[in-house]
C-alpha atoms as a PDB file:
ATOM      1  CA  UNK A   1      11.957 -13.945  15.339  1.00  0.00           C
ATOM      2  CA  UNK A   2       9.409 -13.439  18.337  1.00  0.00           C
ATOM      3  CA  UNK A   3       7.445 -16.925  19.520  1.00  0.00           C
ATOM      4  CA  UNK A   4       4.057 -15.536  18.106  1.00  0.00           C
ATOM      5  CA  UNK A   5       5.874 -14.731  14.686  1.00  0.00           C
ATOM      6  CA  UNK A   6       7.171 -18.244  14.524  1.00  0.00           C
ATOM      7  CA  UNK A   7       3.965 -19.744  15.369  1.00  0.00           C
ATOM      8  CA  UNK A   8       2.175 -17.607  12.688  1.00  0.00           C
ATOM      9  CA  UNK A   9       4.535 -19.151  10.360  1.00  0.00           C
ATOM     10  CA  UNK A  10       3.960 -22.562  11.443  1.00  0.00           C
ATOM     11  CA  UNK A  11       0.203 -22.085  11.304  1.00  0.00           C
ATOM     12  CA  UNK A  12       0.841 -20.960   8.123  1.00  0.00           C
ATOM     13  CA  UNK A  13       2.607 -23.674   7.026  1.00  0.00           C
ATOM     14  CA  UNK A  14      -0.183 -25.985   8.162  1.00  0.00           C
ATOM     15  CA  UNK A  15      -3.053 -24.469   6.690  1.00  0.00           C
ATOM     16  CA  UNK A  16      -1.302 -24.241   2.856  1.00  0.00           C
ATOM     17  CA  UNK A  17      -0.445 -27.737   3.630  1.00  0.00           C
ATOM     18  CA  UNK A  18      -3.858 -29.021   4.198  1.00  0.00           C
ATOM     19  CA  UNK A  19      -5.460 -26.725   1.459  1.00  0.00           C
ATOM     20  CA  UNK A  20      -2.594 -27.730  -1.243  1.00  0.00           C
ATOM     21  CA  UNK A  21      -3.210 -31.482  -0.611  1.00  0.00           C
ATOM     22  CA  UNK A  22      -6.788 -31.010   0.093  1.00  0.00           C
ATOM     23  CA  UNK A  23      -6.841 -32.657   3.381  1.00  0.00           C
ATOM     24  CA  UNK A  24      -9.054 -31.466   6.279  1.00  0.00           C
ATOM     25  CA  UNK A  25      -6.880 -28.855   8.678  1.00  0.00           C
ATOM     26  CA  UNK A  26      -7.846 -29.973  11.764  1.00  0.00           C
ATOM     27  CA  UNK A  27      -6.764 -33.713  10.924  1.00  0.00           C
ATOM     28  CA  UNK A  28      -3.390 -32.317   9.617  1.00  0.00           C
ATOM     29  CA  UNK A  29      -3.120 -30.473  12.276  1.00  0.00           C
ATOM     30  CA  UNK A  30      -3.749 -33.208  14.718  1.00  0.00           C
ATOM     31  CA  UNK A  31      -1.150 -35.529  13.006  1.00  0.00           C
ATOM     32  CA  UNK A  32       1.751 -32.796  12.906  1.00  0.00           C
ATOM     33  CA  UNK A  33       1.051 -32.275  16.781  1.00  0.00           C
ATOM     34  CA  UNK A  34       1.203 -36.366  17.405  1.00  0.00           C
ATOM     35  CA  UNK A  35       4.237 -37.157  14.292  1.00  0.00           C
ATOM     36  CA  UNK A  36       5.654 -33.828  13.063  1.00  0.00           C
ATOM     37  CA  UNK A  37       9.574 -33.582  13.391  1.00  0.00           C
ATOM     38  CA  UNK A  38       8.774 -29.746  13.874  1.00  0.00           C
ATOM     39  CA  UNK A  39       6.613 -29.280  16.884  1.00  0.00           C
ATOM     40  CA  UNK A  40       3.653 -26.983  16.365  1.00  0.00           C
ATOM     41  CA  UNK A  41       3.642 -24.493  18.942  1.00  0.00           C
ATOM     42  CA  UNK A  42      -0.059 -24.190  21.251  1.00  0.00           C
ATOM     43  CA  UNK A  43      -0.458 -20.827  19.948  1.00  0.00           C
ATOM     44  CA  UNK A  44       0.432 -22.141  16.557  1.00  0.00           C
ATOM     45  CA  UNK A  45      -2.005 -24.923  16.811  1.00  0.00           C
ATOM     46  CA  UNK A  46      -4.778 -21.828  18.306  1.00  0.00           C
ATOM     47  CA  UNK A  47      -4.696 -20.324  15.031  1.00  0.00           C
ATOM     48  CA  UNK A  48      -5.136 -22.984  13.000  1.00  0.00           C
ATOM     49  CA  UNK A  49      -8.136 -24.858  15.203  1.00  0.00           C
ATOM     50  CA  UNK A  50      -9.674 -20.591  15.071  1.00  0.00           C
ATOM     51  CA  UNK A  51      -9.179 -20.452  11.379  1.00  0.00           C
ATOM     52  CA  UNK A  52     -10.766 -23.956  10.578  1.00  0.00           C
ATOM     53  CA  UNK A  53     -13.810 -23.174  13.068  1.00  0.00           C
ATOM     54  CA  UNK A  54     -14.491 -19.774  11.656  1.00  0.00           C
ATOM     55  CA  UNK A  55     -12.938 -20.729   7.919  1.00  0.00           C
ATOM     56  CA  UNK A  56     -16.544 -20.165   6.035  1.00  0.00           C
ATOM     57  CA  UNK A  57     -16.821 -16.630   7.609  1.00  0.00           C
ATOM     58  CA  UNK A  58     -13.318 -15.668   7.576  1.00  0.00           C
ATOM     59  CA  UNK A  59     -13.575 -16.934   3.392  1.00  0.00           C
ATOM     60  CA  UNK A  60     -17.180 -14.387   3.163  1.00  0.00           C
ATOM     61  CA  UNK A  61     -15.116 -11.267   5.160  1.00  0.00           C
ATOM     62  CA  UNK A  62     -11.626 -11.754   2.526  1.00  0.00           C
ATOM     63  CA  UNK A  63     -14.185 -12.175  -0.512  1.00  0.00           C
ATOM     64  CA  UNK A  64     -16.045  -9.196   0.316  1.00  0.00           C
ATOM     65  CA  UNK A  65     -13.283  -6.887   0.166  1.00  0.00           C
ATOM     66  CA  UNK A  66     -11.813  -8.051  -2.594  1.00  0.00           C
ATOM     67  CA  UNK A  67     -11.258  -5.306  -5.607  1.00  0.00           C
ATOM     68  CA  UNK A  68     -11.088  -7.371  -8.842  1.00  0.00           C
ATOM     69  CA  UNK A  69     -10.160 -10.703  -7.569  1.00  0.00           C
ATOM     70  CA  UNK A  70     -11.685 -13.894  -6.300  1.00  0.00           C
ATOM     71  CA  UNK A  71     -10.452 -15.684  -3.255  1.00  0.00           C
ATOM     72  CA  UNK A  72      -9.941 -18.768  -5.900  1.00  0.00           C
ATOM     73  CA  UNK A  73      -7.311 -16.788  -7.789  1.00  0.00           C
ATOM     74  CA  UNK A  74      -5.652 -15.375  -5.400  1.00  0.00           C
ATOM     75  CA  UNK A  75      -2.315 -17.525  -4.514  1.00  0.00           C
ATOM     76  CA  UNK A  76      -3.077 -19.458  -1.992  1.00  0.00           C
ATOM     77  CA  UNK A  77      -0.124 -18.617   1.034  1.00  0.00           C
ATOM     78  CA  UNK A  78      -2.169 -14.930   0.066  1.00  0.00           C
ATOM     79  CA  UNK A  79      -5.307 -16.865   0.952  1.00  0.00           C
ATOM     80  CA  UNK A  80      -4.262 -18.506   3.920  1.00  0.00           C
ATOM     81  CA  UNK A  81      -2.604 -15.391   5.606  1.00  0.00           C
ATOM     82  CA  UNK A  82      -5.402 -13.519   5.003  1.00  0.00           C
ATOM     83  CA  UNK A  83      -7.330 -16.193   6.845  1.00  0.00           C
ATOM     84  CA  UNK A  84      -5.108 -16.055   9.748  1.00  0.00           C
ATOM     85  CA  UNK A  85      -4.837 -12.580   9.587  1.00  0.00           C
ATOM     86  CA  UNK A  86      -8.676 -12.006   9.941  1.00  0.00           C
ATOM     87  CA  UNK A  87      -8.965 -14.496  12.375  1.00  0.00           C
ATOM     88  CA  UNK A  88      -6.441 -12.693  14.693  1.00  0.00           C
ATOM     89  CA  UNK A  89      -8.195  -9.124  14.065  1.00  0.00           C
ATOM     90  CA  UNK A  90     -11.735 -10.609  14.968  1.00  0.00           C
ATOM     91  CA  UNK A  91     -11.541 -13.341  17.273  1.00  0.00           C
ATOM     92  CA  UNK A  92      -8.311 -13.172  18.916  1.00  0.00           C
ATOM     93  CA  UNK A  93      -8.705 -10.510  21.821  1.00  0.00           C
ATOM     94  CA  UNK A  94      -5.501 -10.877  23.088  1.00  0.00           C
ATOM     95  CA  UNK A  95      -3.766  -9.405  19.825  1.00  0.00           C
ATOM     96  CA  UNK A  96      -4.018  -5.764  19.083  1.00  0.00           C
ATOM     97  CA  UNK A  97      -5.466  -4.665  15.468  1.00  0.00           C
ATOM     98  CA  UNK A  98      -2.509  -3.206  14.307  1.00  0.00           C
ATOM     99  CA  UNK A  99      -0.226  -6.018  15.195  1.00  0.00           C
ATOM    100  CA  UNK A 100      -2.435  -8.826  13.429  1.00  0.00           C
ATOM    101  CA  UNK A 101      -1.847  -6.750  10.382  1.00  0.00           C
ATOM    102  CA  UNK A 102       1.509  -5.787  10.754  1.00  0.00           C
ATOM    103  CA  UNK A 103       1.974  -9.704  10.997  1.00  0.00           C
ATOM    104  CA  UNK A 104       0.346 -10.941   7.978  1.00  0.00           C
ATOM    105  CA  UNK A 105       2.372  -8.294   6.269  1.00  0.00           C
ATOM    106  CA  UNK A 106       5.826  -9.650   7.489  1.00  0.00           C
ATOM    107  CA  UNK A 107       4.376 -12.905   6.091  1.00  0.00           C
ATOM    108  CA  UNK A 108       3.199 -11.876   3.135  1.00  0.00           C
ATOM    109  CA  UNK A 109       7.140  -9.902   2.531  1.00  0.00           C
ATOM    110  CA  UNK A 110       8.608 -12.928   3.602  1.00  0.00           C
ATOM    111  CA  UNK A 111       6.864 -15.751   1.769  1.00  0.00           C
ATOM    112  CA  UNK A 112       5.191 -14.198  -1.103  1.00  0.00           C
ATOM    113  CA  UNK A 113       5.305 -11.895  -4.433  1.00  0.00           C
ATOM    114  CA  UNK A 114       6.346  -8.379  -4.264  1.00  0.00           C
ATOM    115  CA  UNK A 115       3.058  -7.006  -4.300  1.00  0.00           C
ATOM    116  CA  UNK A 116       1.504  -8.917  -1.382  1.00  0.00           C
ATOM    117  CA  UNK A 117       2.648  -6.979   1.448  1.00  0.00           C
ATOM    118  CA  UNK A 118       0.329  -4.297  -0.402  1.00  0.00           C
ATOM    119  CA  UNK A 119      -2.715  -6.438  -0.880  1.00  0.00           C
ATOM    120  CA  UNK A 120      -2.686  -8.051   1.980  1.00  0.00           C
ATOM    121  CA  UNK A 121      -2.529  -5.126   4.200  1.00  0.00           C
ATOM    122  CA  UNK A 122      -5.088  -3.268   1.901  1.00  0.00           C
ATOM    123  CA  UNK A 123      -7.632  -6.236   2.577  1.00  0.00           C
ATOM    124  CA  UNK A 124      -6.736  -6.305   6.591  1.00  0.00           C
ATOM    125  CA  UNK A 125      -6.908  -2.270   6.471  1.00  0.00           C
ATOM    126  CA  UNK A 126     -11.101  -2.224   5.402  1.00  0.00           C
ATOM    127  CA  UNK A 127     -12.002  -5.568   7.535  1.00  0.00           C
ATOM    128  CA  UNK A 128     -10.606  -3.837  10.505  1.00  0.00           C
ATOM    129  CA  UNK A 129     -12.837  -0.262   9.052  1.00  0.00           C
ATOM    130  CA  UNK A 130     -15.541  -2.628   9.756  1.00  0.00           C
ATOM    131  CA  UNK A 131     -14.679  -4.673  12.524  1.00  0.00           C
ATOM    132  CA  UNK A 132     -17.289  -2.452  14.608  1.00  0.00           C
ATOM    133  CA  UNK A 133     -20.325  -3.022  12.187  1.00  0.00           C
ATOM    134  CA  UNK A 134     -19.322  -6.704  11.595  1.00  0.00           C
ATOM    135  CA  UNK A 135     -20.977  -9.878  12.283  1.00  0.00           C
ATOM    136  CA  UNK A 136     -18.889 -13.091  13.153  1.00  0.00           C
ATOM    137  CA  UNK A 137     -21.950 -15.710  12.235  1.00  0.00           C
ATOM    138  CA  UNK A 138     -21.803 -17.189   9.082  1.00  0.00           C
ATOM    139  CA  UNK A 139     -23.939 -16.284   6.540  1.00  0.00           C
ATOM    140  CA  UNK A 140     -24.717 -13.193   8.322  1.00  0.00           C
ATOM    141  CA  UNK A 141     -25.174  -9.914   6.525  1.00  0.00           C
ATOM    142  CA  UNK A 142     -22.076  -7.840   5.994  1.00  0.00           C
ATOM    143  CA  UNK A 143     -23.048  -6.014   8.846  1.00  0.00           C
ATOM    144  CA  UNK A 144     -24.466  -6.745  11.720  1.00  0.00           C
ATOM    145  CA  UNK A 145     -26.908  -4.017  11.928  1.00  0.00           C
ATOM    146  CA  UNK A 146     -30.091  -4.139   9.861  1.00  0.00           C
ATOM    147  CA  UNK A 147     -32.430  -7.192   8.985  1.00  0.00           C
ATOM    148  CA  UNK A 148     -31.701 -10.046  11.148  1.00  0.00           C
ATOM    149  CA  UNK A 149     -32.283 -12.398   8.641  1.00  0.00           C
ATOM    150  CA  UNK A 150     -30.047 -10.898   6.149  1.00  0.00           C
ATOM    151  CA  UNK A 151     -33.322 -10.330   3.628  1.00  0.00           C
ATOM    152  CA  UNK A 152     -33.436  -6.808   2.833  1.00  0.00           C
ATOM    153  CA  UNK A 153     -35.588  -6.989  -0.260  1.00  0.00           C
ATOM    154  CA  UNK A 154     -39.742  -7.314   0.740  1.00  0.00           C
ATOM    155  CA  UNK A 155     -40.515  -9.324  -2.769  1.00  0.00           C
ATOM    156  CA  UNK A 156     -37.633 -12.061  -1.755  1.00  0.00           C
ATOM    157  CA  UNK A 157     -35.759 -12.195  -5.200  1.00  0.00           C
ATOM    158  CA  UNK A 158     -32.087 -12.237  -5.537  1.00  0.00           C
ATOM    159  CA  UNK A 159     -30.724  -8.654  -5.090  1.00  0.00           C
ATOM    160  CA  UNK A 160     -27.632  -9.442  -7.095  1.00  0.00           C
ATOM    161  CA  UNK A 161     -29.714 -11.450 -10.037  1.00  0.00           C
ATOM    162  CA  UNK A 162     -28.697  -9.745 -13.112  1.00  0.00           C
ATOM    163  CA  UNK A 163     -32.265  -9.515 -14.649  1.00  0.00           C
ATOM    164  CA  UNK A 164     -31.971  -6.102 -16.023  1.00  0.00           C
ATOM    165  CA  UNK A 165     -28.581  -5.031 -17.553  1.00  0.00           C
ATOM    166  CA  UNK A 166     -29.571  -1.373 -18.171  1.00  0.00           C
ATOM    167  CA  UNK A 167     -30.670  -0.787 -14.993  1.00  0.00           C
ATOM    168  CA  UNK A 168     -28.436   1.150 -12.246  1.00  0.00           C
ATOM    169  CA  UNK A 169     -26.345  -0.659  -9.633  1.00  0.00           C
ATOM    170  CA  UNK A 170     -28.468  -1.099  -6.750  1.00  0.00           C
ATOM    171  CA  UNK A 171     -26.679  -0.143  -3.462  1.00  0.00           C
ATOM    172  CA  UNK A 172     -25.828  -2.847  -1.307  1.00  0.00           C
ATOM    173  CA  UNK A 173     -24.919  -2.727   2.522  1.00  0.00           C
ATOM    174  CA  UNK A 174     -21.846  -5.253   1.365  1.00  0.00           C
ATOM    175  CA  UNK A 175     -18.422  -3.186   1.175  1.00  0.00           C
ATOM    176  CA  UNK A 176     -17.873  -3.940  -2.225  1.00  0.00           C
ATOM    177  CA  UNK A 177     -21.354  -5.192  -4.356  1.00  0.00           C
ATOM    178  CA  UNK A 178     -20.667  -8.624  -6.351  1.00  0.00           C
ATOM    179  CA  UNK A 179     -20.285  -8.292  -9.735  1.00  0.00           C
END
């Protein structure tokens, strides 16, 4: 297994840690680089400081292009290679799109259910579609082109308030419109 692979793992390994036993990452993270019997490897400990910085944006990106699931039910070594793996595609220059992907994949053959190569991938495939349009702020629109302050609608209600249940889906510049 390559160095990078390994320290995807181990990043891995960390973040499902902290998330399981609902400690803060970078703390865990800090303690497994000072106690840990396994050392965590600098680029290992890169992905999960990138991750924890950019977790609330990385969360709105997976949730986004979710088709009928929530980022709550999804299992969470799904959740957290996700996280990793749209960390890599977005804010890690150094690794190429494809490879960030093809990563999370191997992850998701090696540590999860038979289907999450699939999903995972899937989810990685349309991010990436929209890497060019994206914004990396949180709270941002889905895209970054369009009304800087992410309020499209002139009479400032909720465009996804479900006030009128026979009226069409309004369009949304979101990839996939919450229910």
């Amino acid at each position: 297994m390559a160095a990078r692979s390994k320290a995807r793992k181990r990043a891995l390994d960390i973040l499902f840690e902290a998330e399981l036993r609902g400690l803060p990452t970078l703390e865990l993270l800090s303690e497994r680089q000072s106690l840990g019997e396994v050392p965590v490897q600098p680029y290992a400990a890169a992905l999960v400081r990138g991750v924890a910085t950019n977790r609330e944006r990385i969360d709105e990106l997976i949730s986004w292009n979710l088709v009928d699931w929530t980022l709550e039910r999804m299992p969470a070594v799904d959740r957290n290679i996700l996280r990793i793996g749209v960390y890599e595609l977005l804010w890690a220059a150094d690794v190429p799109d494809p490879v960030a992907i093809s990563e999370a994949v191997a992850l998701a053959q090696d540590l999860s259910t038979d289907n999450s190569p699939s999903f995972v991938n899937g989810v990685l495939a349309r991010i990436k579609a929209e890497k060019p349009t994206l914004s990396l702020e949180p709270e941002a629109s889905a895209f970054a082109a369009g009304d800087a302050d992410g309020d499209d609608d002139e009479d400032g209600d909720d465009p996804y308030a479900d006030d009128d249940d026979s009226a069409a889906p309004a369009t949304t510049s979101e990839p996939h419109p919450r229910p």
